[in-house]
C-alpha atoms as a PDB file:
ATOM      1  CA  UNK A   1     -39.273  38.295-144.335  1.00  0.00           C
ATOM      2  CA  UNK A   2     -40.596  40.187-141.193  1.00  0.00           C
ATOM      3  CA  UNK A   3     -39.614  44.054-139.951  1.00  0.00           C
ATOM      4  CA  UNK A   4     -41.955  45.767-137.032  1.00  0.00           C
ATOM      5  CA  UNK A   5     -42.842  49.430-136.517  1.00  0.00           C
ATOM      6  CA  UNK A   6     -43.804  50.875-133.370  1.00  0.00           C
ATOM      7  CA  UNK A   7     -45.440  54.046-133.575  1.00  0.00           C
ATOM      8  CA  UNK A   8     -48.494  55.567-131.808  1.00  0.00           C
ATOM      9  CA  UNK A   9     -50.076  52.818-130.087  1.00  0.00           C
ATOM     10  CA  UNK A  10     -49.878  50.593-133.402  1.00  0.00           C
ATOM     11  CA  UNK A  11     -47.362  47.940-134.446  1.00  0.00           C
ATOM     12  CA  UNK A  12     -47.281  47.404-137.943  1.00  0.00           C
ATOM     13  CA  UNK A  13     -45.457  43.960-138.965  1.00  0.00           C
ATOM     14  CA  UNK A  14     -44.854  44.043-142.395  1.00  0.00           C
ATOM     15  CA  UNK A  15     -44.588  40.578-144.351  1.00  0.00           C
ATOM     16  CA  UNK A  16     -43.112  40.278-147.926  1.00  0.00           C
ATOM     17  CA  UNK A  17     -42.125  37.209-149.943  1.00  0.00           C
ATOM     18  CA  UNK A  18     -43.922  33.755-149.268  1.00  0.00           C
ATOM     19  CA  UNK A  19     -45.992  32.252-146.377  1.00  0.00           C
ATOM     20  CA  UNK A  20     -46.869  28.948-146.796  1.00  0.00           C
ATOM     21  CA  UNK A  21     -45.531  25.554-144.982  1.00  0.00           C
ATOM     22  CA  UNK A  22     -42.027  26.247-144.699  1.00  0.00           C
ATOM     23  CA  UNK A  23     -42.039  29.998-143.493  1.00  0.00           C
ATOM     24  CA  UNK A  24     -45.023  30.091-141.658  1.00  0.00           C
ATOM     25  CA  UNK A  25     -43.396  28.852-138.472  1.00  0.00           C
ATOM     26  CA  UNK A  26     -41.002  31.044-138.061  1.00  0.00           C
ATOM     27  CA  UNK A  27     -43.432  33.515-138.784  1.00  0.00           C
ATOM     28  CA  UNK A  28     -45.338  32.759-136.401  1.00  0.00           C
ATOM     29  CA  UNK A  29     -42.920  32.234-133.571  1.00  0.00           C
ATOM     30  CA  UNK A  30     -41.483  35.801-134.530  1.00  0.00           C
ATOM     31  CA  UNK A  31     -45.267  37.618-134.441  1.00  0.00           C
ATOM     32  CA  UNK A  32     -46.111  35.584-130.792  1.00  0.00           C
ATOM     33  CA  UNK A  33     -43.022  37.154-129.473  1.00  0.00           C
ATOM     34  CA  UNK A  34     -42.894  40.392-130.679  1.00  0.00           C
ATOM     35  CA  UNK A  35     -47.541  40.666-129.696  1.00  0.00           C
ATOM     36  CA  UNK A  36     -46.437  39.189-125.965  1.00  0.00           C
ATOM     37  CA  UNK A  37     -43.060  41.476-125.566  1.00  0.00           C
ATOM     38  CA  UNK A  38     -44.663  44.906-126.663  1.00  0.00           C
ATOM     39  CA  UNK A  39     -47.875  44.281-124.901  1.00  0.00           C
ATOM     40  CA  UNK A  40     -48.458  47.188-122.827  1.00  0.00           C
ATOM     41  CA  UNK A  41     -46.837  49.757-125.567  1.00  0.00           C
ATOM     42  CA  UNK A  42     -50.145  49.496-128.597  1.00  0.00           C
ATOM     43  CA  UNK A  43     -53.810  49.090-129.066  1.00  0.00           C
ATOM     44  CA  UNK A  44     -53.607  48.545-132.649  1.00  0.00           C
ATOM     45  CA  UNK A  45     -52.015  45.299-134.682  1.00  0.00           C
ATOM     46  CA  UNK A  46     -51.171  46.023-138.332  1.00  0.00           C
ATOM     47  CA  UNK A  47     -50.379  43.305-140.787  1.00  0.00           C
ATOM     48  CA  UNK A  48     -48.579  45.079-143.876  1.00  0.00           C
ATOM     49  CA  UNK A  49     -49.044  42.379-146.792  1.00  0.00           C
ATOM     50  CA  UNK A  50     -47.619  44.548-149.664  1.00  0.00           C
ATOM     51  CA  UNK A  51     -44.911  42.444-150.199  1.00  0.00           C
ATOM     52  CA  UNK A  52     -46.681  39.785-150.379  1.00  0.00           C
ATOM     53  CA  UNK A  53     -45.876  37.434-153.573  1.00  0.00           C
ATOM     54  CA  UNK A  54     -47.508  33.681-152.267  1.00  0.00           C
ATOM     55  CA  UNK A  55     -49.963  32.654-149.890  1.00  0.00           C
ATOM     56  CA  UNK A  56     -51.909  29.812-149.024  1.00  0.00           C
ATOM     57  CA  UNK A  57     -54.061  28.117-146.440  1.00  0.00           C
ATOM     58  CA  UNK A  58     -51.349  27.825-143.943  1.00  0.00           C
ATOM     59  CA  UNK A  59     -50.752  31.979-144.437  1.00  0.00           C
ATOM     60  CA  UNK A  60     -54.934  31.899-143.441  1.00  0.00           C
ATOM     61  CA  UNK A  61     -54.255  29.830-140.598  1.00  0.00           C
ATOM     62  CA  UNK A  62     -51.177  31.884-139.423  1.00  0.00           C
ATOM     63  CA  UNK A  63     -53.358  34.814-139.511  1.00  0.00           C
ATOM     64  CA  UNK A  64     -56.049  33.165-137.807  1.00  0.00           C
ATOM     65  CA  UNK A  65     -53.680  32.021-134.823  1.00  0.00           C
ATOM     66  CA  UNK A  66     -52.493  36.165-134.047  1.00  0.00           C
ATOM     67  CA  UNK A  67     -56.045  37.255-135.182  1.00  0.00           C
ATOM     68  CA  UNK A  68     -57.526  34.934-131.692  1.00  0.00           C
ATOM     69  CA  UNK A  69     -54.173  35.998-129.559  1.00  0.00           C
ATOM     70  CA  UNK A  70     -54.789  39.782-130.124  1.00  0.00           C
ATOM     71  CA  UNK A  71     -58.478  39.805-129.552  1.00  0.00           C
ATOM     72  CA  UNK A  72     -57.631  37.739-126.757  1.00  0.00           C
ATOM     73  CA  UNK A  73     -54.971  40.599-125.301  1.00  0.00           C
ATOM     74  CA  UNK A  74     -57.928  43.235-126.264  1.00  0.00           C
ATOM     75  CA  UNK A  75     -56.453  44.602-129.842  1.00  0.00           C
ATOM     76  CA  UNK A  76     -57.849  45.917-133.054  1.00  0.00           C
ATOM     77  CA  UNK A  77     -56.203  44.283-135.944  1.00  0.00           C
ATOM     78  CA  UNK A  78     -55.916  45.162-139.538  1.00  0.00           C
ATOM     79  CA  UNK A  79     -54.858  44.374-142.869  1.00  0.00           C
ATOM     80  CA  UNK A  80     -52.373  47.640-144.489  1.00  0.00           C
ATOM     81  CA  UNK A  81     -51.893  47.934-148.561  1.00  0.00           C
ATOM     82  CA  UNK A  82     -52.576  43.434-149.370  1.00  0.00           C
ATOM     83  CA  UNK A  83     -50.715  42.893-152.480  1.00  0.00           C
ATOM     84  CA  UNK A  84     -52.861  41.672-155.360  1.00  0.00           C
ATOM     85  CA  UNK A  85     -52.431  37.968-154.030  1.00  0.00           C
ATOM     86  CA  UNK A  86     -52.895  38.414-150.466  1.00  0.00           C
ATOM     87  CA  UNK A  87     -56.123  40.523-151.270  1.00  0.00           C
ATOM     88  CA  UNK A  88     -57.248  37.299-153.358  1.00  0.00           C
ATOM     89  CA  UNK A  89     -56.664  34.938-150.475  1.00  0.00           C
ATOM     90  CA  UNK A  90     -57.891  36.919-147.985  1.00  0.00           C
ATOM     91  CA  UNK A  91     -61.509  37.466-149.952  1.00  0.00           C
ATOM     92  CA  UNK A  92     -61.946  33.976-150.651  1.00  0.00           C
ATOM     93  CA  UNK A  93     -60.563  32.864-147.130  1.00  0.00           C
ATOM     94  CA  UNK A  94     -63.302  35.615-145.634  1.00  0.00           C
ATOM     95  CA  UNK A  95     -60.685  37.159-143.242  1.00  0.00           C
ATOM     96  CA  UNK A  96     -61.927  40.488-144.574  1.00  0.00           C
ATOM     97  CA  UNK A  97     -65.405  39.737-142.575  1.00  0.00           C
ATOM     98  CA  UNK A  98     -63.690  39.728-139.481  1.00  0.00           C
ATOM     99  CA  UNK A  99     -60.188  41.809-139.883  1.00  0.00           C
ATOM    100  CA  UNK A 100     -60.637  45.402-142.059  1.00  0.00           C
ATOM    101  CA  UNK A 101     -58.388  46.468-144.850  1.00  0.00           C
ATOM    102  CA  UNK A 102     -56.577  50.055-144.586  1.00  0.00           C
ATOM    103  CA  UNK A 103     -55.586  51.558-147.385  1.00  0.00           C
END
Protein backbone atom coordinates (compact mmCIF):
# COMPACT_ATOMS: atom_id res chain seq x y z
CA UNK A 1 0.00 0.00 0.00
CA UNK A 2 1.24 3.55 -1.01
CA UNK A 3 -0.40 7.23 0.09
CA UNK A 4 1.84 10.61 -0.62
CA UNK A 5 1.97 13.86 1.35
CA UNK A 6 2.96 17.04 -0.01
CA UNK A 7 3.83 19.53 2.39
CA UNK A 8 6.67 22.11 2.62
CA UNK A 9 9.00 21.20 0.01
CA UNK A 10 8.90 17.39 1.22
CA UNK A 11 6.91 14.44 -0.11
CA UNK A 12 6.54 11.84 2.26
CA UNK A 13 5.40 8.35 0.60
CA UNK A 14 4.39 6.22 3.16
CA UNK A 15 4.65 2.28 2.56
CA UNK A 16 2.87 -0.32 4.82
CA UNK A 17 2.34 -4.06 4.34
CA UNK A 18 4.91 -6.14 2.18
CA UNK A 19 7.58 -5.30 -0.48
CA UNK A 20 9.10 -8.04 -1.91
CA UNK A 21 8.75 -9.68 -5.63
CA UNK A 22 5.23 -9.31 -6.23
CA UNK A 23 4.58 -5.65 -4.94
CA UNK A 24 7.66 -4.14 -5.63
CA UNK A 25 6.73 -3.28 -9.19
CA UNK A 26 3.98 -1.55 -8.76
CA UNK A 27 5.72 0.15 -6.18
CA UNK A 28 8.01 1.24 -8.05
CA UNK A 29 6.11 2.35 -11.09
CA UNK A 30 3.83 4.38 -8.56
CA UNK A 31 7.12 6.22 -6.70
CA UNK A 32 8.80 7.00 -10.54
CA UNK A 33 5.63 8.73 -11.33
CA UNK A 34 4.66 10.49 -8.50
CA UNK A 35 9.22 11.77 -8.05
CA UNK A 36 8.91 12.83 -12.06
CA UNK A 37 5.19 14.53 -11.78
CA UNK A 38 5.87 16.66 -8.54
CA UNK A 39 9.32 17.59 -9.55
CA UNK A 40 9.50 21.20 -9.30
CA UNK A 41 7.05 21.33 -6.03
CA UNK A 42 9.96 19.56 -3.09
CA UNK A 43 13.54 19.31 -2.14
CA UNK A 44 13.05 16.64 0.27
CA UNK A 45 11.97 12.70 -0.44
CA UNK A 46 10.56 10.90 2.62
CA UNK A 47 10.10 7.19 2.73
CA UNK A 48 7.60 6.46 5.76
CA UNK A 49 8.30 2.60 6.53
CA UNK A 50 6.11 2.35 9.71
CA UNK A 51 3.88 0.12 8.27
CA UNK A 52 6.15 -1.88 7.23
CA UNK A 53 5.50 -5.77 8.13
CA UNK A 54 8.05 -7.71 5.27
CA UNK A 55 10.93 -6.79 3.37
CA UNK A 56 13.53 -8.27 1.46
CA UNK A 57 16.29 -7.76 -1.05
CA UNK A 58 14.02 -6.70 -3.77
CA UNK A 59 12.48 -3.84 -1.07
CA UNK A 60 16.67 -2.87 -0.94
CA UNK A 61 16.79 -2.78 -4.52
CA UNK A 62 13.50 -0.75 -4.91
CA UNK A 63 14.97 1.68 -2.61
CA UNK A 64 18.14 1.73 -4.30
CA UNK A 65 16.44 2.46 -7.82
CA UNK A 66 14.48 6.05 -6.23
CA UNK A 67 17.56 6.53 -3.91
CA UNK A 68 19.90 7.05 -7.65
CA UNK A 69 16.67 8.88 -9.42
CA UNK A 70 16.38 11.52 -6.61
CA UNK A 71 20.02 12.26 -6.20
CA UNK A 72 19.98 12.31 -9.78
CA UNK A 73 16.95 15.18 -9.81
CA UNK A 74 19.13 16.91 -6.84
CA UNK A 75 16.99 15.60 -3.60
CA UNK A 76 17.68 14.76 -0.02
CA UNK A 77 16.10 11.53 0.88
CA UNK A 78 15.21 9.95 4.11
CA UNK A 79 13.96 7.16 5.99
CA UNK A 80 10.66 8.44 8.61
CA UNK A 81 9.65 6.09 11.83
CA UNK A 82 11.19 2.16 9.94
CA UNK A 83 9.14 -0.38 11.61
CA UNK A 84 11.14 -2.91 13.60
CA UNK A 85 11.68 -5.00 10.28
CA UNK A 86 12.46 -2.39 7.89
CA UNK A 87 15.03 -0.94 10.49
CA UNK A 88 16.58 -4.63 10.45
CA UNK A 89 16.86 -4.73 6.69
CA UNK A 90 17.91 -1.52 6.22
CA UNK A 91 21.07 -1.96 8.88
CA UNK A 92 22.17 -5.06 7.45
CA UNK A 93 21.48 -3.87 3.76
CA UNK A 94 23.72 -0.54 4.85
CA UNK A 95 21.13 1.90 3.32
CA UNK A 96 21.45 3.77 6.60
CA UNK A 97 25.22 4.78 5.40
CA UNK A 98 23.92 6.53 2.61
CA UNK A 99 20.03 7.55 3.36
CA UNK A 100 19.43 9.03 7.27
CA UNK A 101 16.70 7.90 9.56
CA UNK A 102 14.20 10.67 11.07
CA UNK A 103 12.58 10.00 13.90
Amino acid sequence: MLNYELRKGTLTVTLAGDIDHASAPGMRVFMDNLIKKENALYDRFVLDMSGITFMDSTAVGLIMGRYKLLKSLGKAVNFLKPSAVADKVLKVSGLYTIINRLE
